[in-house]
PDBML (XML) file of the C-alpha atoms, coordinates in Angstrom:
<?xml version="1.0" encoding="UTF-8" ?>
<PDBx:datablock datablockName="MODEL"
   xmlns:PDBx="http://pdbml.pdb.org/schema/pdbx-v50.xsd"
   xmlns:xsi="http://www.w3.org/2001/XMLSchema-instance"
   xsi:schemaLocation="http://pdbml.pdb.org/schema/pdbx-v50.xsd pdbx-v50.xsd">
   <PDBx:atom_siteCategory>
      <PDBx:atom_site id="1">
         <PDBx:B_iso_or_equiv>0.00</PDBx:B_iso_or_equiv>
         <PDBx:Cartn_x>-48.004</PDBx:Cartn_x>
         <PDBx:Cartn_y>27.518</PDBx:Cartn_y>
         <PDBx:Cartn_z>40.810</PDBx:Cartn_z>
         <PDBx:auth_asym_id>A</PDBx:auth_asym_id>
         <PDBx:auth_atom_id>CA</PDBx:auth_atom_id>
         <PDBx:auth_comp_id>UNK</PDBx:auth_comp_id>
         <PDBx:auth_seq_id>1</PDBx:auth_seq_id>
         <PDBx:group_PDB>ATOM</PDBx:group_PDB>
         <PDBx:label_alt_id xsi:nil="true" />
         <PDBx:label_asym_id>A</PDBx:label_asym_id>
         <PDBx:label_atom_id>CA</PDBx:label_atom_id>
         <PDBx:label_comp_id>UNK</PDBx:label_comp_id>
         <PDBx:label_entity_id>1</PDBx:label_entity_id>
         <PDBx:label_seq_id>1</PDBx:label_seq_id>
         <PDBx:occupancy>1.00</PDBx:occupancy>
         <PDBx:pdbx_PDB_model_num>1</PDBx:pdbx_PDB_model_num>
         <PDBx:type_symbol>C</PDBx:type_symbol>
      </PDBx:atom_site>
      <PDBx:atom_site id="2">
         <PDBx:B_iso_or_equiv>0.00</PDBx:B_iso_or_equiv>
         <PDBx:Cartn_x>-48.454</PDBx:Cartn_x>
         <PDBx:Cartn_y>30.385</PDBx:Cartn_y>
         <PDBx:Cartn_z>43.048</PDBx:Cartn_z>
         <PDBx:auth_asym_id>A</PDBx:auth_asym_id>
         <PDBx:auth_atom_id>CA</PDBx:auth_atom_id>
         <PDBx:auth_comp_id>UNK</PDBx:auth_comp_id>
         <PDBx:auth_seq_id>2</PDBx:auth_seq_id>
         <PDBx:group_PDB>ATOM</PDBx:group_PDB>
         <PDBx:label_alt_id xsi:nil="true" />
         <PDBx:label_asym_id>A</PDBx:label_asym_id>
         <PDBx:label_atom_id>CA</PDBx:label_atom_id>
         <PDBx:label_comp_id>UNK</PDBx:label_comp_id>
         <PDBx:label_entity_id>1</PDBx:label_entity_id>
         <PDBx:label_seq_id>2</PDBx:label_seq_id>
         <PDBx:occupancy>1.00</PDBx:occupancy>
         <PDBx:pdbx_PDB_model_num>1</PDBx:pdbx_PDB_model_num>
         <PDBx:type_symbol>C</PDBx:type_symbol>
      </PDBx:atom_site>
      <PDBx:atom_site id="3">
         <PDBx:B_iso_or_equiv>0.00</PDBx:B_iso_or_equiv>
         <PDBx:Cartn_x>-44.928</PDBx:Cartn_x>
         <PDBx:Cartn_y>29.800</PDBx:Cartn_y>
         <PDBx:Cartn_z>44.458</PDBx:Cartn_z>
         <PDBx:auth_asym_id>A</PDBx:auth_asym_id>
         <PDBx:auth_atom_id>CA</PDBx:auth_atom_id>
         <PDBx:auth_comp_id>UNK</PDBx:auth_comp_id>
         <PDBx:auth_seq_id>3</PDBx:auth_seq_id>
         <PDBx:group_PDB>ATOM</PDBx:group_PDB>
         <PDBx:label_alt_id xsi:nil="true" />
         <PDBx:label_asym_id>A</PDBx:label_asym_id>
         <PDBx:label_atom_id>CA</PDBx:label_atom_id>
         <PDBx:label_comp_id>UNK</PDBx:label_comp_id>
         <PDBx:label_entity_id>1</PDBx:label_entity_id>
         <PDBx:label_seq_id>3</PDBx:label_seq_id>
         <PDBx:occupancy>1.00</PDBx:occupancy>
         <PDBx:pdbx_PDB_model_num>1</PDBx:pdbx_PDB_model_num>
         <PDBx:type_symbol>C</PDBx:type_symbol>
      </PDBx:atom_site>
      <PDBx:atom_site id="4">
         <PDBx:B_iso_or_equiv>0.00</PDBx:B_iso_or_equiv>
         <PDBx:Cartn_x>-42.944</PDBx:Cartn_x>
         <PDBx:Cartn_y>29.990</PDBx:Cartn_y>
         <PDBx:Cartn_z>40.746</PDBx:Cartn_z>
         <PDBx:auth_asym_id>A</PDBx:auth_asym_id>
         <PDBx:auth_atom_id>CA</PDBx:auth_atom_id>
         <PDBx:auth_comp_id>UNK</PDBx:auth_comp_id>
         <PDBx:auth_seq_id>4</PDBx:auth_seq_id>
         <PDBx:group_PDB>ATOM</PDBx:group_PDB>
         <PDBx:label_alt_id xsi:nil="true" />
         <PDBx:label_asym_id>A</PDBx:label_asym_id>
         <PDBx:label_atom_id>CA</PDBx:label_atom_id>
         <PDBx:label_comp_id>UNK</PDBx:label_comp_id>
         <PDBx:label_entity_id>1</PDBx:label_entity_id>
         <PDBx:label_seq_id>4</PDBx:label_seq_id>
         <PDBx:occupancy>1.00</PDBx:occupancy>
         <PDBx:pdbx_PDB_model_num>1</PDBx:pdbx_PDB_model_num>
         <PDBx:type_symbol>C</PDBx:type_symbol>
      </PDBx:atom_site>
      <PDBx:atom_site id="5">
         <PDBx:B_iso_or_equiv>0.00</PDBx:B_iso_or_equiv>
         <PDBx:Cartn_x>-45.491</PDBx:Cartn_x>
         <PDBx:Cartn_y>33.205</PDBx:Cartn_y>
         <PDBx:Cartn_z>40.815</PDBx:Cartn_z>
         <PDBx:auth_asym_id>A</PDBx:auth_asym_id>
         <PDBx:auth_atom_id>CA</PDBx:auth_atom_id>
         <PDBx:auth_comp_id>UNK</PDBx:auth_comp_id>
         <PDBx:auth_seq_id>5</PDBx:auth_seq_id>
         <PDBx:group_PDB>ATOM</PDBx:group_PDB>
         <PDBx:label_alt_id xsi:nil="true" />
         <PDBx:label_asym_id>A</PDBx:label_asym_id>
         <PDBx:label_atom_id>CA</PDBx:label_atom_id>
         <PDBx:label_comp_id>UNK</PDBx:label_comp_id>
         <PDBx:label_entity_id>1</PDBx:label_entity_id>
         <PDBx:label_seq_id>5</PDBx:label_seq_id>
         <PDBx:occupancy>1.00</PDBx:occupancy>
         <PDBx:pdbx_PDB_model_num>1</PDBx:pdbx_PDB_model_num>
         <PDBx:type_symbol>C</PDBx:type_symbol>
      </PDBx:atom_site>
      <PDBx:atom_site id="6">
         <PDBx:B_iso_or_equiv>0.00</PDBx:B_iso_or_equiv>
         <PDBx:Cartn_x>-43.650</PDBx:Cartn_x>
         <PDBx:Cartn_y>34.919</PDBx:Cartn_y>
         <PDBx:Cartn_z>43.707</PDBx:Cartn_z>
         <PDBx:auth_asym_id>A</PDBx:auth_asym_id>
         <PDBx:auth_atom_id>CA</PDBx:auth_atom_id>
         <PDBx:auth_comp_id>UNK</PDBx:auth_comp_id>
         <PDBx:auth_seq_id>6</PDBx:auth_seq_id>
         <PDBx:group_PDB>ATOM</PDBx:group_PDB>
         <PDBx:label_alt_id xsi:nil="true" />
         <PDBx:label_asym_id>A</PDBx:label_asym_id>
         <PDBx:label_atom_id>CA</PDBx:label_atom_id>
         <PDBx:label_comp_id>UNK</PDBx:label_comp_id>
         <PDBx:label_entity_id>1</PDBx:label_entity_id>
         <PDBx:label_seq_id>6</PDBx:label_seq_id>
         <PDBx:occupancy>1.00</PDBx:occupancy>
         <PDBx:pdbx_PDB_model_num>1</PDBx:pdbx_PDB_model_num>
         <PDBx:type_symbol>C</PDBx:type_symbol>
      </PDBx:atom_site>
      <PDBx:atom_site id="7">
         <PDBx:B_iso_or_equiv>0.00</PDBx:B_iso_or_equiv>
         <PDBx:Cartn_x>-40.370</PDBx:Cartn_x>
         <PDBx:Cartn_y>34.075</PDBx:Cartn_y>
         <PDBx:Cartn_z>42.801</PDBx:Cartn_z>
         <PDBx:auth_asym_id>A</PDBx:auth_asym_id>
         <PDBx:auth_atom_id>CA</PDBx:auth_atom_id>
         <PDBx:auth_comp_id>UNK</PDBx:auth_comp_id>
         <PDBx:auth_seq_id>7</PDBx:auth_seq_id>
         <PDBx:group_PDB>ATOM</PDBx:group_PDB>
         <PDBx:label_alt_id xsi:nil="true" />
         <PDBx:label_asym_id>A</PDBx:label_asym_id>
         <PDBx:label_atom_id>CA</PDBx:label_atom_id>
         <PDBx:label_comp_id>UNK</PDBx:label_comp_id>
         <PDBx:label_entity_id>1</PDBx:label_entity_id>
         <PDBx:label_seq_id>7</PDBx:label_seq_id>
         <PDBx:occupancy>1.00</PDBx:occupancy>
         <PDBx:pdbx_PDB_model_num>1</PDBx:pdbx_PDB_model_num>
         <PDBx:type_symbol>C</PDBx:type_symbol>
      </PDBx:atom_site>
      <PDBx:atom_site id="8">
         <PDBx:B_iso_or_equiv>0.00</PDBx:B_iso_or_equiv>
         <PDBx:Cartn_x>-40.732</PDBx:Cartn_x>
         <PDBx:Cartn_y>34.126</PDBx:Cartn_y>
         <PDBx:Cartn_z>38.344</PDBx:Cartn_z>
         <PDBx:auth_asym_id>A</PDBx:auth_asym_id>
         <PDBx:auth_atom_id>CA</PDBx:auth_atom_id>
         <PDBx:auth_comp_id>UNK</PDBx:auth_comp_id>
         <PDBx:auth_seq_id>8</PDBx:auth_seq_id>
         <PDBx:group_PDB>ATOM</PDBx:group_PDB>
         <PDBx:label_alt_id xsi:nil="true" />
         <PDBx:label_asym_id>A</PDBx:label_asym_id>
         <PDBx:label_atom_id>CA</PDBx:label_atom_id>
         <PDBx:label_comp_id>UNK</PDBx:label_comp_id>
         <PDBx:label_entity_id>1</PDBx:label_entity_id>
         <PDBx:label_seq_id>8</PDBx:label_seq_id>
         <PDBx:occupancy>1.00</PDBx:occupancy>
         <PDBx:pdbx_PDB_model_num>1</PDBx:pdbx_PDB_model_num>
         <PDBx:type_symbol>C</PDBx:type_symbol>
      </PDBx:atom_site>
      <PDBx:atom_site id="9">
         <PDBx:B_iso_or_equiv>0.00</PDBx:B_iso_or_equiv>
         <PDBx:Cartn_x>-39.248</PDBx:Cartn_x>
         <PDBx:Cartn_y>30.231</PDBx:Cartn_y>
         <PDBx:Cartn_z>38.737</PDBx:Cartn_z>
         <PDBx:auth_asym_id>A</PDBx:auth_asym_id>
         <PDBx:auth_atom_id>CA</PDBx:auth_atom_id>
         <PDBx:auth_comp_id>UNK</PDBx:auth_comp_id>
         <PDBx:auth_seq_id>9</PDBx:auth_seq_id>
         <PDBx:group_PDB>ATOM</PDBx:group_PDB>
         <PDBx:label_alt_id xsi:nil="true" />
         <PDBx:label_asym_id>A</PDBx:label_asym_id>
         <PDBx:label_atom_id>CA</PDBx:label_atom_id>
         <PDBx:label_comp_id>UNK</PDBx:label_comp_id>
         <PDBx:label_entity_id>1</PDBx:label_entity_id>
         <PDBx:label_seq_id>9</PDBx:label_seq_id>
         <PDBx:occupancy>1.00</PDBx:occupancy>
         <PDBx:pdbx_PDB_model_num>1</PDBx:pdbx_PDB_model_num>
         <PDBx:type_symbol>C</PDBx:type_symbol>
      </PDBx:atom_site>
      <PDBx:atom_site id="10">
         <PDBx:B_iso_or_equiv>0.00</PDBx:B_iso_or_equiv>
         <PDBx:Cartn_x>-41.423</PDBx:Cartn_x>
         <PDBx:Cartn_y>28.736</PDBx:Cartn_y>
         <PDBx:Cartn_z>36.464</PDBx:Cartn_z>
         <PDBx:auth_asym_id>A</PDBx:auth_asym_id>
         <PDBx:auth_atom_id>CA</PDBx:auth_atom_id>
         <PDBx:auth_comp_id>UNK</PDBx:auth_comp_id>
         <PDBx:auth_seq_id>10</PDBx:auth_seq_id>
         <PDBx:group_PDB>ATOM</PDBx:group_PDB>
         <PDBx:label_alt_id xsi:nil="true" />
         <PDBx:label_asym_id>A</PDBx:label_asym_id>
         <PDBx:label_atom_id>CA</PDBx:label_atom_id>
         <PDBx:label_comp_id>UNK</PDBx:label_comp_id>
         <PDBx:label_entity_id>1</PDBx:label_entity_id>
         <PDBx:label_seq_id>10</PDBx:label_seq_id>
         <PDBx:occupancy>1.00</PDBx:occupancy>
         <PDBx:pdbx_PDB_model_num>1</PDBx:pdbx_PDB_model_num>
         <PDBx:type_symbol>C</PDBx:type_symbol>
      </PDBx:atom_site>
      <PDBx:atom_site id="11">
         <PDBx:B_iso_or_equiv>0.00</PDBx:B_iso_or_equiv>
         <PDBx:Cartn_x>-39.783</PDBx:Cartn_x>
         <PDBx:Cartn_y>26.806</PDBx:Cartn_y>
         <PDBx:Cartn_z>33.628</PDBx:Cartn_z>
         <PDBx:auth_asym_id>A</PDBx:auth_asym_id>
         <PDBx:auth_atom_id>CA</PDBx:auth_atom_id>
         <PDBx:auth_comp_id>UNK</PDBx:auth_comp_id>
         <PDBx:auth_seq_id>11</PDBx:auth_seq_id>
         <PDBx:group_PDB>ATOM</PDBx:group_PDB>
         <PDBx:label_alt_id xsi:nil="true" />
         <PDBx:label_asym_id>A</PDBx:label_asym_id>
         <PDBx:label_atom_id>CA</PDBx:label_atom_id>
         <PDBx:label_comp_id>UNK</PDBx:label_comp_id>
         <PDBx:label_entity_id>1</PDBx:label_entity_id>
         <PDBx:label_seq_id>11</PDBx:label_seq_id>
         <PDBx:occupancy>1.00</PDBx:occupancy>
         <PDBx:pdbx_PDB_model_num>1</PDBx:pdbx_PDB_model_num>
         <PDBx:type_symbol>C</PDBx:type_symbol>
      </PDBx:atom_site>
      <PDBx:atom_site id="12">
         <PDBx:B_iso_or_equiv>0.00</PDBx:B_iso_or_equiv>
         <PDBx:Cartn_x>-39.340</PDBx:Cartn_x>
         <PDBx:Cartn_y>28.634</PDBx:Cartn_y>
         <PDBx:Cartn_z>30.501</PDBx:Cartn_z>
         <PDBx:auth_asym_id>A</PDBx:auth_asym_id>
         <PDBx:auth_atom_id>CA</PDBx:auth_atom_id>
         <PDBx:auth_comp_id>UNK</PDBx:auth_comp_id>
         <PDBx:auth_seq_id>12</PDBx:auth_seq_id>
         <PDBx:group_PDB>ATOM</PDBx:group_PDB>
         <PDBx:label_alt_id xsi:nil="true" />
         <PDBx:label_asym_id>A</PDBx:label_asym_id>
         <PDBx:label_atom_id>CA</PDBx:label_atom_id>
         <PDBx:label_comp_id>UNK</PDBx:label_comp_id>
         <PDBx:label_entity_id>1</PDBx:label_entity_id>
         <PDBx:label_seq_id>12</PDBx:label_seq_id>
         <PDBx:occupancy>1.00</PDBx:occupancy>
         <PDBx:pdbx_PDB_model_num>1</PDBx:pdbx_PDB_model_num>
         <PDBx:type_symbol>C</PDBx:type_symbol>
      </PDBx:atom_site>
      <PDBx:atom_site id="13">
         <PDBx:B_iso_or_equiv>0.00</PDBx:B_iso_or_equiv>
         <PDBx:Cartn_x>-40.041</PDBx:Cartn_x>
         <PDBx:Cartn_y>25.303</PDBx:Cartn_y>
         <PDBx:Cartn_z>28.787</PDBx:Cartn_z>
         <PDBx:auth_asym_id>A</PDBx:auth_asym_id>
         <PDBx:auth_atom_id>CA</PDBx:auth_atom_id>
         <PDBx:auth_comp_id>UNK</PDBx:auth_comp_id>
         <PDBx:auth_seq_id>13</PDBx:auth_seq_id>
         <PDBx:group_PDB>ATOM</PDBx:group_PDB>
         <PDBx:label_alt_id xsi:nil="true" />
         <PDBx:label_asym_id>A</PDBx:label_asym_id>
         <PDBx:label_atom_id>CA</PDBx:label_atom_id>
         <PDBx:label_comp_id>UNK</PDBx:label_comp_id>
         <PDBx:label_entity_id>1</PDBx:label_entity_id>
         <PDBx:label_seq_id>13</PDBx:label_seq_id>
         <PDBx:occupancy>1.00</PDBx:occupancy>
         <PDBx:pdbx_PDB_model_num>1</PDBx:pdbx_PDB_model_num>
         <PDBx:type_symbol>C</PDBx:type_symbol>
      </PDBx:atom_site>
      <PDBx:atom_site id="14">
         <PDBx:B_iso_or_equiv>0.00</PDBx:B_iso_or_equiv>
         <PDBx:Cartn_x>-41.397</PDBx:Cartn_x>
         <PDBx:Cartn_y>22.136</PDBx:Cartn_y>
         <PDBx:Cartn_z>29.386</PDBx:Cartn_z>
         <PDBx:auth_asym_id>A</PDBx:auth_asym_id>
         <PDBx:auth_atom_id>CA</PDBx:auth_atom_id>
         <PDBx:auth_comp_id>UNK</PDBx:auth_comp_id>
         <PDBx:auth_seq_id>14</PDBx:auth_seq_id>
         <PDBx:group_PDB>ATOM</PDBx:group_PDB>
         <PDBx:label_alt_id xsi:nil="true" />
         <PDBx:label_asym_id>A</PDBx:label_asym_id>
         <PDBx:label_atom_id>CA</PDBx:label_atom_id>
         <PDBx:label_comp_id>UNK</PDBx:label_comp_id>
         <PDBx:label_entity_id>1</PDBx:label_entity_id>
         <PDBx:label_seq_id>14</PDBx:label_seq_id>
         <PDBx:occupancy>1.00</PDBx:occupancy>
         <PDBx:pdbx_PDB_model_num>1</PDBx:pdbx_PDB_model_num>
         <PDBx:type_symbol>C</PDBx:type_symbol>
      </PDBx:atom_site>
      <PDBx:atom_site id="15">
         <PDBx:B_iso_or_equiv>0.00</PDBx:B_iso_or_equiv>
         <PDBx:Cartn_x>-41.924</PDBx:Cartn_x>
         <PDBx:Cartn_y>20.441</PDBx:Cartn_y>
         <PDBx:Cartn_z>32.871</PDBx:Cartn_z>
         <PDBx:auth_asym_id>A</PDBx:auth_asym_id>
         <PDBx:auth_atom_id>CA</PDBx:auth_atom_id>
         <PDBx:auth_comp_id>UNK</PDBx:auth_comp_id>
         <PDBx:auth_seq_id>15</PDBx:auth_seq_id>
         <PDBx:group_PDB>ATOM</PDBx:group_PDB>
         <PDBx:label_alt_id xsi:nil="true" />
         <PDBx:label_asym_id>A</PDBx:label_asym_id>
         <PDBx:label_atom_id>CA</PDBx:label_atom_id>
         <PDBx:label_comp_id>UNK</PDBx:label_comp_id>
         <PDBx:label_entity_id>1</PDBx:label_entity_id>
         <PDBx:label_seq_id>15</PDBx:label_seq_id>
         <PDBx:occupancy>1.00</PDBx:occupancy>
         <PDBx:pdbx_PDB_model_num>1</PDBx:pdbx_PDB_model_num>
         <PDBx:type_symbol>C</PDBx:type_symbol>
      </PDBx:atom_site>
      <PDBx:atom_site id="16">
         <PDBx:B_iso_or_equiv>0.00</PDBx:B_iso_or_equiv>
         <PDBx:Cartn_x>-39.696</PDBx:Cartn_x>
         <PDBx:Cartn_y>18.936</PDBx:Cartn_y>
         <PDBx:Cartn_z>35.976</PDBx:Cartn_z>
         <PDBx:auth_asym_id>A</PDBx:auth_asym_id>
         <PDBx:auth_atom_id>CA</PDBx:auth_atom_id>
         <PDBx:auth_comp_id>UNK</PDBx:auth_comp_id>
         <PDBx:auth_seq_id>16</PDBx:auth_seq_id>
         <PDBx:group_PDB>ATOM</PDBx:group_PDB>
         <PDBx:label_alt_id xsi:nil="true" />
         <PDBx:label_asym_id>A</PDBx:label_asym_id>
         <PDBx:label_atom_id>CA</PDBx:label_atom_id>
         <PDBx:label_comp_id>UNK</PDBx:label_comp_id>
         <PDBx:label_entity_id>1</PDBx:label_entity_id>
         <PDBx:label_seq_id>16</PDBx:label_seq_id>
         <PDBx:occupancy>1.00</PDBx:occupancy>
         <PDBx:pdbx_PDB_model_num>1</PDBx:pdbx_PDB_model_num>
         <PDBx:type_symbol>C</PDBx:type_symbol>
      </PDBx:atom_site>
      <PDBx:atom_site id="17">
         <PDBx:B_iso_or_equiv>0.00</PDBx:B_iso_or_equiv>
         <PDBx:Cartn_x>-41.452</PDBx:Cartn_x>
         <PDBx:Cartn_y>15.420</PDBx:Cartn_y>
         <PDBx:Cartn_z>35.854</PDBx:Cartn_z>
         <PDBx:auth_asym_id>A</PDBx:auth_asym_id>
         <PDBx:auth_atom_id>CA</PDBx:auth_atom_id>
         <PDBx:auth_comp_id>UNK</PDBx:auth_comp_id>
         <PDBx:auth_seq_id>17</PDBx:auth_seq_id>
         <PDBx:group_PDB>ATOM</PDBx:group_PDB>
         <PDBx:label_alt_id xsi:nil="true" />
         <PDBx:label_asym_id>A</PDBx:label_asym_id>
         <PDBx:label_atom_id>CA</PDBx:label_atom_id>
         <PDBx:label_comp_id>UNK</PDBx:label_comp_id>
         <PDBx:label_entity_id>1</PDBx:label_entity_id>
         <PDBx:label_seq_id>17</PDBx:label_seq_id>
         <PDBx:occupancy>1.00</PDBx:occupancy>
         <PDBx:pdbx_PDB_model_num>1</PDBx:pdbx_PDB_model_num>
         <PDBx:type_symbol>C</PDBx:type_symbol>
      </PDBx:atom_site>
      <PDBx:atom_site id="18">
         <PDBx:B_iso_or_equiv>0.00</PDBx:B_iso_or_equiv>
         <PDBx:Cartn_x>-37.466</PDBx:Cartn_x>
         <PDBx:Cartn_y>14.166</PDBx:Cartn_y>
         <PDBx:Cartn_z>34.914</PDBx:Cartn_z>
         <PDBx:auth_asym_id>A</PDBx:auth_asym_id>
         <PDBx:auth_atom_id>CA</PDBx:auth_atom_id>
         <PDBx:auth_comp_id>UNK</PDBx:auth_comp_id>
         <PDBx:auth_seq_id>18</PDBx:auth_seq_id>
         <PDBx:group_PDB>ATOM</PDBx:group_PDB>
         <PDBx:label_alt_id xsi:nil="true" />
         <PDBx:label_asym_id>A</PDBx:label_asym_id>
         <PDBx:label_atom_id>CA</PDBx:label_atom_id>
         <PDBx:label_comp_id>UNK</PDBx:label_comp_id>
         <PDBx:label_entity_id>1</PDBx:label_entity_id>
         <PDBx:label_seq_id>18</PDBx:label_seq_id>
         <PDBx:occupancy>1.00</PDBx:occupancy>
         <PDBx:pdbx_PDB_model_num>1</PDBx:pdbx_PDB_model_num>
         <PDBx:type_symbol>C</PDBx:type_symbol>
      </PDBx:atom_site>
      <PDBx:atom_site id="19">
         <PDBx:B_iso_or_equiv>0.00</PDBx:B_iso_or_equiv>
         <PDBx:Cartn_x>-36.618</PDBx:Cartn_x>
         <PDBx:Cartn_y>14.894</PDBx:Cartn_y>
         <PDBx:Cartn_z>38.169</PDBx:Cartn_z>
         <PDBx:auth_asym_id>A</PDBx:auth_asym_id>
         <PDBx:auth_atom_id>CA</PDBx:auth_atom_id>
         <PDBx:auth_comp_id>UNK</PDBx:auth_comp_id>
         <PDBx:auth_seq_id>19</PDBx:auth_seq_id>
         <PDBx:group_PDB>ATOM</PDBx:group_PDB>
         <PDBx:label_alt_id xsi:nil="true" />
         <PDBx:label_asym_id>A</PDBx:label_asym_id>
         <PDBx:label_atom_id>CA</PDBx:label_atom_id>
         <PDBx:label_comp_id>UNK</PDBx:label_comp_id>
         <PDBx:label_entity_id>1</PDBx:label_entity_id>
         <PDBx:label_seq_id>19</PDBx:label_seq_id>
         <PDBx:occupancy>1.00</PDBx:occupancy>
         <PDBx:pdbx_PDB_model_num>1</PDBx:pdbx_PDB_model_num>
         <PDBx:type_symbol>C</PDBx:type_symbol>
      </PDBx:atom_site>
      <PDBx:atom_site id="20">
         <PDBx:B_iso_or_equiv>0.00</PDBx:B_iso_or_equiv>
         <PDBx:Cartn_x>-39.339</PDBx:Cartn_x>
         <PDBx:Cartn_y>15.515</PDBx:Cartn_y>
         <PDBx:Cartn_z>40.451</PDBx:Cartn_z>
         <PDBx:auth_asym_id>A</PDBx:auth_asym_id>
         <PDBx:auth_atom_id>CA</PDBx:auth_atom_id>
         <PDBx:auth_comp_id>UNK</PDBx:auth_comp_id>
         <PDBx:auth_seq_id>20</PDBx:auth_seq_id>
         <PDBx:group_PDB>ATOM</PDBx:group_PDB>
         <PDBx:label_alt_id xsi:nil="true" />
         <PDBx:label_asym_id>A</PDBx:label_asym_id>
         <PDBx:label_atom_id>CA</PDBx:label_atom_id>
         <PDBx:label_comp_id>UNK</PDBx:label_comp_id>
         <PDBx:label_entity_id>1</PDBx:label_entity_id>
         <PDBx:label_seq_id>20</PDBx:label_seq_id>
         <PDBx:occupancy>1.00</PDBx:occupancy>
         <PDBx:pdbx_PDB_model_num>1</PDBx:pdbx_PDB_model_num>
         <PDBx:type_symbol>C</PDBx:type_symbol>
      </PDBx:atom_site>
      <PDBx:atom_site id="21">
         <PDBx:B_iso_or_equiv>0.00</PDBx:B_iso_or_equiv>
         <PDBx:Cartn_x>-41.366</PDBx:Cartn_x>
         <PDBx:Cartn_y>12.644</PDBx:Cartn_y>
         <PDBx:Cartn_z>41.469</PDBx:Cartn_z>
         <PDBx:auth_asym_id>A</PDBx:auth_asym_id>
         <PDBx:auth_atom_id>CA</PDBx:auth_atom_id>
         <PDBx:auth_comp_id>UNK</PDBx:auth_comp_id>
         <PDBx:auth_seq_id>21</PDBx:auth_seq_id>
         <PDBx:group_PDB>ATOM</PDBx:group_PDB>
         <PDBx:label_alt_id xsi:nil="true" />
         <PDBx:label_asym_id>A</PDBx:label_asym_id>
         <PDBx:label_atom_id>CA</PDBx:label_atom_id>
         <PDBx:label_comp_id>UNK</PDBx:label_comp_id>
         <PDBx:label_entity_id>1</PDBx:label_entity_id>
         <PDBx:label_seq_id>21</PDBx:label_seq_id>
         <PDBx:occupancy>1.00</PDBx:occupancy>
         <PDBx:pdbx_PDB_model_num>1</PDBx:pdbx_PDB_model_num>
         <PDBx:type_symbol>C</PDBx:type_symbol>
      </PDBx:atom_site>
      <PDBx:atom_site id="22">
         <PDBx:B_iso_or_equiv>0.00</PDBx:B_iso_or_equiv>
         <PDBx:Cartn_x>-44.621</PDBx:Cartn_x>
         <PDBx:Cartn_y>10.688</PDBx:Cartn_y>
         <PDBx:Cartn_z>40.011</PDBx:Cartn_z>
         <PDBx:auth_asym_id>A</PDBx:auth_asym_id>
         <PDBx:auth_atom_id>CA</PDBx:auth_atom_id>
         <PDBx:auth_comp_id>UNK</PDBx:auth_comp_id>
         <PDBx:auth_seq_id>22</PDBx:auth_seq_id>
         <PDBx:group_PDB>ATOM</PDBx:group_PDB>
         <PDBx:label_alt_id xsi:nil="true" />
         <PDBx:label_asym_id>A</PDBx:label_asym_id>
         <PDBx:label_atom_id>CA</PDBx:label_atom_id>
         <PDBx:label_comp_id>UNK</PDBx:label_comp_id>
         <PDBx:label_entity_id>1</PDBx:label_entity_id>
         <PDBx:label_seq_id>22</PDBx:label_seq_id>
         <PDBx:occupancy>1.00</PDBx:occupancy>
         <PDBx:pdbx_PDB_model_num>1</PDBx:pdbx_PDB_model_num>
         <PDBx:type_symbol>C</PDBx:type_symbol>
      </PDBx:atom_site>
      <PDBx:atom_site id="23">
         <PDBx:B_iso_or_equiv>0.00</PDBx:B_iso_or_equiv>
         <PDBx:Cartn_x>-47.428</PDBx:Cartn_x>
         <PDBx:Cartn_y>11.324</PDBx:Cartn_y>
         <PDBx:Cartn_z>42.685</PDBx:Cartn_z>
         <PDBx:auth_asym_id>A</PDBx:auth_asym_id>
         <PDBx:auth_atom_id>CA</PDBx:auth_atom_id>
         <PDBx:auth_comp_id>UNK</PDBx:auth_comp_id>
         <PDBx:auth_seq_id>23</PDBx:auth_seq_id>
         <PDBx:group_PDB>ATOM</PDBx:group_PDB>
         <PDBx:label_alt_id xsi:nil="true" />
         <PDBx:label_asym_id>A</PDBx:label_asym_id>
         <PDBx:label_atom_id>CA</PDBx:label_atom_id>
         <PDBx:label_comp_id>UNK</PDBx:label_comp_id>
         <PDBx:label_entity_id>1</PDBx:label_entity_id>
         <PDBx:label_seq_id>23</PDBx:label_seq_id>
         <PDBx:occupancy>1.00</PDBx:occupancy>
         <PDBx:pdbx_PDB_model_num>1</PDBx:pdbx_PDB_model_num>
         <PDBx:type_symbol>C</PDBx:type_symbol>
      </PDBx:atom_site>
      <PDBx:atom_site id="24">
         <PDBx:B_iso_or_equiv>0.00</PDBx:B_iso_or_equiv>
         <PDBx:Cartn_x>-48.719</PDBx:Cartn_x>
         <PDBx:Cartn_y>8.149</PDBx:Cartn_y>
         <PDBx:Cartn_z>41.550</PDBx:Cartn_z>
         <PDBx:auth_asym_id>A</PDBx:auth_asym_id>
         <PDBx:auth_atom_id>CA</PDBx:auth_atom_id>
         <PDBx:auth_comp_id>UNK</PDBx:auth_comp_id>
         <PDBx:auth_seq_id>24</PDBx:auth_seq_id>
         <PDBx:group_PDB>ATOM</PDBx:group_PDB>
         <PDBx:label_alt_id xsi:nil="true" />
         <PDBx:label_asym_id>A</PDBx:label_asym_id>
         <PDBx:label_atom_id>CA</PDBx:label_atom_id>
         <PDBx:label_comp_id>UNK</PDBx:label_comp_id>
         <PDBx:label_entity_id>1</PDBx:label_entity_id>
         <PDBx:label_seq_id>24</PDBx:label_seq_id>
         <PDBx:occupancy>1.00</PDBx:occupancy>
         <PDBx:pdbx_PDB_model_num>1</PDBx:pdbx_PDB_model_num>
         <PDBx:type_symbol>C</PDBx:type_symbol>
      </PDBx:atom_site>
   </PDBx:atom_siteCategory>
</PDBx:datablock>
């Protein structure tokens, strides 16, 4: 969070869970 803070990265809409991995 902090990090898409600094930069204004965040996604405008929904989530990067396609791509990114499951922690589990």
């Amino acid at each position: 969070g902090p990090f898409r803070d600094a930069l204004g990265s965040a996604p405008k809409e929904g989530d990067k869970k396609t791509y990114q991995m499951d922690y589990r």
